[in-house]
N, C-alpha and C. Protein backbone atom coordinates (compact mmCIF):
# COMPACT_ATOMS: atom_id res chain seq x y z
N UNK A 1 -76.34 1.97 -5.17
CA UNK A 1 -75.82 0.80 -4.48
C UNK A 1 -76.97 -0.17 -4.22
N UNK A 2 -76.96 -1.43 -4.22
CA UNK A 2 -77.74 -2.59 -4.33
C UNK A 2 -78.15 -2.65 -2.64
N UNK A 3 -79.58 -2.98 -2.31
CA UNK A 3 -79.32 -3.44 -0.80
C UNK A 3 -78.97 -4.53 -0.44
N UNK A 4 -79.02 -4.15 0.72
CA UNK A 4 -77.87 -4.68 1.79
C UNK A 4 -79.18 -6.24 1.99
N UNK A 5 -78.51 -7.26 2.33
CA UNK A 5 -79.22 -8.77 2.62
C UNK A 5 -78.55 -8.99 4.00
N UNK A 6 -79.11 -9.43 5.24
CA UNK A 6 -78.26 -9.44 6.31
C UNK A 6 -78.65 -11.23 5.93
N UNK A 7 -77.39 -11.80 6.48
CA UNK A 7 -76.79 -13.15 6.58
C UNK A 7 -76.21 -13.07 8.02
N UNK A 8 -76.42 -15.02 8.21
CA UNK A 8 -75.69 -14.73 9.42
C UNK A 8 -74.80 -16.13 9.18
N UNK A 9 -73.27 -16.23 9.22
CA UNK A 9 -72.52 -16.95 8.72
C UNK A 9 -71.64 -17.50 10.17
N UNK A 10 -71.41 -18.84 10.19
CA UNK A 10 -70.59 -19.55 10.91
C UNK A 10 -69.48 -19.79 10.75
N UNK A 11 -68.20 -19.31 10.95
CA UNK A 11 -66.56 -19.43 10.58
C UNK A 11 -65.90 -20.39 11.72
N UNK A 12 -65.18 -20.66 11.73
CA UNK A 12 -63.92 -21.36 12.40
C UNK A 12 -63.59 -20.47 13.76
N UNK A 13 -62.86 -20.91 14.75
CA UNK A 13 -62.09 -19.40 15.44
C UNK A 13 -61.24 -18.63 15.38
N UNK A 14 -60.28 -19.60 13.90
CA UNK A 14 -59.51 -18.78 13.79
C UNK A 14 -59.93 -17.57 12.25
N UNK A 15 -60.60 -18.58 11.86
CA UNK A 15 -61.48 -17.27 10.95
C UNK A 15 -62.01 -16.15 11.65
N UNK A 16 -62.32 -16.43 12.44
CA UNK A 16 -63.21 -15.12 13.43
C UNK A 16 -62.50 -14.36 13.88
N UNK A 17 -61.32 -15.25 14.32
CA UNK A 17 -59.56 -13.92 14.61
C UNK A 17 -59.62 -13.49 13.68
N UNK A 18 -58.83 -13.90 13.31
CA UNK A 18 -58.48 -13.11 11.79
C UNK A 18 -59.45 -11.66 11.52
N UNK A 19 -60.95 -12.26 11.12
CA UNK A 19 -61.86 -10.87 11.12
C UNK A 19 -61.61 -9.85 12.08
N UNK A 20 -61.30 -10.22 13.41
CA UNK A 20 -61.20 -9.16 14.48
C UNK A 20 -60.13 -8.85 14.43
N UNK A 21 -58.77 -9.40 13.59
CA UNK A 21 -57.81 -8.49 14.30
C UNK A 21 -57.84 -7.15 13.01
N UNK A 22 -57.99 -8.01 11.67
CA UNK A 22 -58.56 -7.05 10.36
C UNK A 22 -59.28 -5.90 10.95
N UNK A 23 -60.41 -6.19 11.66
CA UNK A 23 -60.92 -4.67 11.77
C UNK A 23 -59.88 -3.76 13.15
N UNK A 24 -59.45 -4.80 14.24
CA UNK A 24 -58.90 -4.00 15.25
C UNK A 24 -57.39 -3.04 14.99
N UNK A 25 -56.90 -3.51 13.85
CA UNK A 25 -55.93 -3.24 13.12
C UNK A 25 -56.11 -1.73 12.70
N UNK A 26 -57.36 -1.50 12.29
CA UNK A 26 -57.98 -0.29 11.35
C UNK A 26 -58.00 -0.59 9.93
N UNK A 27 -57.45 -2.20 9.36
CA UNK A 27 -57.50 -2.49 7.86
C UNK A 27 -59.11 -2.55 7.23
N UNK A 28 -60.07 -2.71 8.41
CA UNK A 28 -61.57 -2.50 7.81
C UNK A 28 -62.01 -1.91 9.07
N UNK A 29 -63.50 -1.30 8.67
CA UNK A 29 -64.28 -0.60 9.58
C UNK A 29 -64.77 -1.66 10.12
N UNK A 30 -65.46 -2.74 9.58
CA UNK A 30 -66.28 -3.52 10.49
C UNK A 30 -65.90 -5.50 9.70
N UNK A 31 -66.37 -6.27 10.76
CA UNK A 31 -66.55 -7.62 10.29
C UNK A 31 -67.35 -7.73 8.71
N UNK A 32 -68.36 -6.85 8.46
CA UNK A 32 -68.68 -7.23 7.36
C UNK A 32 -67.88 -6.61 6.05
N UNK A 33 -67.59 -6.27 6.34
CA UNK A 33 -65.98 -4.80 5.47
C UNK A 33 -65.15 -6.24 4.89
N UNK A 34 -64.72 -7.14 6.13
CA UNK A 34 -63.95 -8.07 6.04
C UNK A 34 -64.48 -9.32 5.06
N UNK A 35 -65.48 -9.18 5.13
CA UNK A 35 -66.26 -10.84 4.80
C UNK A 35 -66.24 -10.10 3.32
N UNK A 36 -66.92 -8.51 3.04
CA UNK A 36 -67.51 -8.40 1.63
C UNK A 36 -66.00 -8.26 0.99
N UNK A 37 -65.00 -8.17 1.36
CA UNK A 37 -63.58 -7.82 0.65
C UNK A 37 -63.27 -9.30 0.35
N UNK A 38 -63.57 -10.46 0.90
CA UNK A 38 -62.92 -11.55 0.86
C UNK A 38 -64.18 -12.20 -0.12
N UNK A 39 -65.32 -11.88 -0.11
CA UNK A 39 -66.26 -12.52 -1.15
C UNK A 39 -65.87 -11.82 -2.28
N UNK A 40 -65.99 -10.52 -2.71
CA UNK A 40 -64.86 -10.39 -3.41
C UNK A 40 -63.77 -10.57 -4.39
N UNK A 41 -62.95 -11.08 -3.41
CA UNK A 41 -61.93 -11.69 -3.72
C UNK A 41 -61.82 -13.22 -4.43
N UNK A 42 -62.53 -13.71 -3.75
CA UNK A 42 -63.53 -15.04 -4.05
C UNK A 42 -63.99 -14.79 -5.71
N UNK A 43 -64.65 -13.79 -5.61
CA UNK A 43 -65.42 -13.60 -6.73
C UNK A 43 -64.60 -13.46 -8.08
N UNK A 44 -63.52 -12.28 -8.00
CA UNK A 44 -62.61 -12.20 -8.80
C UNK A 44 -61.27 -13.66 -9.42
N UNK A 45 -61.10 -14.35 -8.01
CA UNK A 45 -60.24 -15.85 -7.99
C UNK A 45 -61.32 -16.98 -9.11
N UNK A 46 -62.40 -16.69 -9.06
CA UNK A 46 -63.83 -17.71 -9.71
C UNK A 46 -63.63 -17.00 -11.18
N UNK A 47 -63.65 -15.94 -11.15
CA UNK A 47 -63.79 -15.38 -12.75
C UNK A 47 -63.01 -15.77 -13.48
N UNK A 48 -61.51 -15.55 -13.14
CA UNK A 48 -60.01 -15.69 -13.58
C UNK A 48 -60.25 -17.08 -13.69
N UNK A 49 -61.14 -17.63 -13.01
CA UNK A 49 -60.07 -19.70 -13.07
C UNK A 49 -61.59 -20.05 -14.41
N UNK A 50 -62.61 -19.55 -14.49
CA UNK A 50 -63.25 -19.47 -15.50
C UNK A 50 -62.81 -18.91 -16.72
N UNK A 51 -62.00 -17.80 -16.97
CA UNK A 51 -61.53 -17.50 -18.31
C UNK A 51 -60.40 -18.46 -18.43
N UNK A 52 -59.75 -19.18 -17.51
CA UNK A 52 -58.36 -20.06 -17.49
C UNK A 52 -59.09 -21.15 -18.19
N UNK A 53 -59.70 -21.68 -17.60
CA UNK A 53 -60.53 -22.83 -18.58
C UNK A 53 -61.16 -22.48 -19.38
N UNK A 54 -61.82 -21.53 -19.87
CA UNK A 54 -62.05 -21.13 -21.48
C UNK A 54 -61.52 -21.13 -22.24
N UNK A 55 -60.24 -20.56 -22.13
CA UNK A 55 -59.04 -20.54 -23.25
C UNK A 55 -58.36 -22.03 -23.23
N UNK A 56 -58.08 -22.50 -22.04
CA UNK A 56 -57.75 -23.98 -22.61
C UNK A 56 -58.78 -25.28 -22.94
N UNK A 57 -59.87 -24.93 -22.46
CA UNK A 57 -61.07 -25.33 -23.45
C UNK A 57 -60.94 -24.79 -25.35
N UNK A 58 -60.64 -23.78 -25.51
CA UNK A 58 -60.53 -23.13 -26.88
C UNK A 58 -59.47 -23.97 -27.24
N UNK A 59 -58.03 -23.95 -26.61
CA UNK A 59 -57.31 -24.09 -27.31
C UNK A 59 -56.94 -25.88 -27.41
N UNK A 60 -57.69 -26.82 -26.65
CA UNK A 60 -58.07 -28.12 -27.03
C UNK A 60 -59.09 -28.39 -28.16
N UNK A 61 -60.00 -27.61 -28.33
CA UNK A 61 -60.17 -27.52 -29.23
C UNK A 61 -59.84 -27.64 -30.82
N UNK A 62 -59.23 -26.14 -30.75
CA UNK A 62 -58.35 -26.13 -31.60
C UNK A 62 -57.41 -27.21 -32.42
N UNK A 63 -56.52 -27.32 -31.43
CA UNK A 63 -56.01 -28.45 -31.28
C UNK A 63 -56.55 -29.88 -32.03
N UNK A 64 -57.94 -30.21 -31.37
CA UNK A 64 -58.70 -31.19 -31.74
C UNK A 64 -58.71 -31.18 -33.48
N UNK A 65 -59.71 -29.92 -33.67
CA UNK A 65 -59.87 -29.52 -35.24
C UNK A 65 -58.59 -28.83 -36.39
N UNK A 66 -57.40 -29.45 -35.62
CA UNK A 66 -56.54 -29.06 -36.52
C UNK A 66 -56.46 -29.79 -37.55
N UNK A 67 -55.94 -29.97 -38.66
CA UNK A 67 -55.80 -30.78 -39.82
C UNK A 67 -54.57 -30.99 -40.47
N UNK A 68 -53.53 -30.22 -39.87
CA UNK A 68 -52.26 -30.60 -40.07
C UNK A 68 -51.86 -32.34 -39.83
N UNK A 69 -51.24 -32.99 -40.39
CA UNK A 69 -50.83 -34.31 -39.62
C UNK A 69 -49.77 -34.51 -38.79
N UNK A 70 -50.52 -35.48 -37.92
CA UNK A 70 -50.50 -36.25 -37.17
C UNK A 70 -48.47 -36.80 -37.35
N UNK A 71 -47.48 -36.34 -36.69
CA UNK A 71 -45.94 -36.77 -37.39
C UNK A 71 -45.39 -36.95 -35.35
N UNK A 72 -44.62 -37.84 -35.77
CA UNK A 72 -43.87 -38.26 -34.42
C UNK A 72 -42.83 -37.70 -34.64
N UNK A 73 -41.67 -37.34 -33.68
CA UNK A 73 -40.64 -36.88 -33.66
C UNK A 73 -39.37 -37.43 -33.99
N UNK A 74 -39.86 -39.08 -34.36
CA UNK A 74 -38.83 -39.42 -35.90
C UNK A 74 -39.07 -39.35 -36.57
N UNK A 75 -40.40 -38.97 -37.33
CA UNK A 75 -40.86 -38.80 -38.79
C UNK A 75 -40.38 -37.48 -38.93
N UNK A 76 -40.70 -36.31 -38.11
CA UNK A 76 -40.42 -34.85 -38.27
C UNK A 76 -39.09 -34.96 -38.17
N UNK A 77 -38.04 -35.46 -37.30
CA UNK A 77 -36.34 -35.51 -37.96
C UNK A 77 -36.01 -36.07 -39.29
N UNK A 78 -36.95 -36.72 -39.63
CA UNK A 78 -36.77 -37.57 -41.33
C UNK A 78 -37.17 -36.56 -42.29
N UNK A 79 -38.35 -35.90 -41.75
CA UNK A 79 -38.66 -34.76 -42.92
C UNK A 79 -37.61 -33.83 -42.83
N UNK A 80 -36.80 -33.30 -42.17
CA UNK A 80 -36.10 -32.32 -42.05
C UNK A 80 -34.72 -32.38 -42.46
């Protein structure tokens, strides 16, 4: 396990509820239980919205370098 970095972070009050009722609940052992589950979470929400824009980065792309033509949707009823 990596060590531990102590931080000391400023929240809202109702952020700070929230942390206390999370641990008074028994859903975490401690305030930092709470913060490292929600960085986290954070972390995993950042990854996902990074592969989301990769693939539609790719697929503009794509898109871009296609070479099919360019047909409007009265030309494509005329071809058909």
């Amino acid at each position: 396990m990596e060590t531990a970095e102590k931080l000391s972070v400023t929240v809202t009050p109702a952020m700070a509820r929230m942390i206390r009722e999370k641990v008074e609940d028994g859903s975490f052992g401690s305030a930092s239980e709470v913060i490292r589950a929600a960085l986290r979470a954070f972390q995993r929400e950042e990854e996902e919205h990074a592969e989301r824009m990769a693939s539609i980065r790719a697929r503009v792309k794509s898109s871009i370098e296609d070479t099919r033509p360019n047909l409007s949707g009265k030309e494509v009823r005329e071809q058909l």
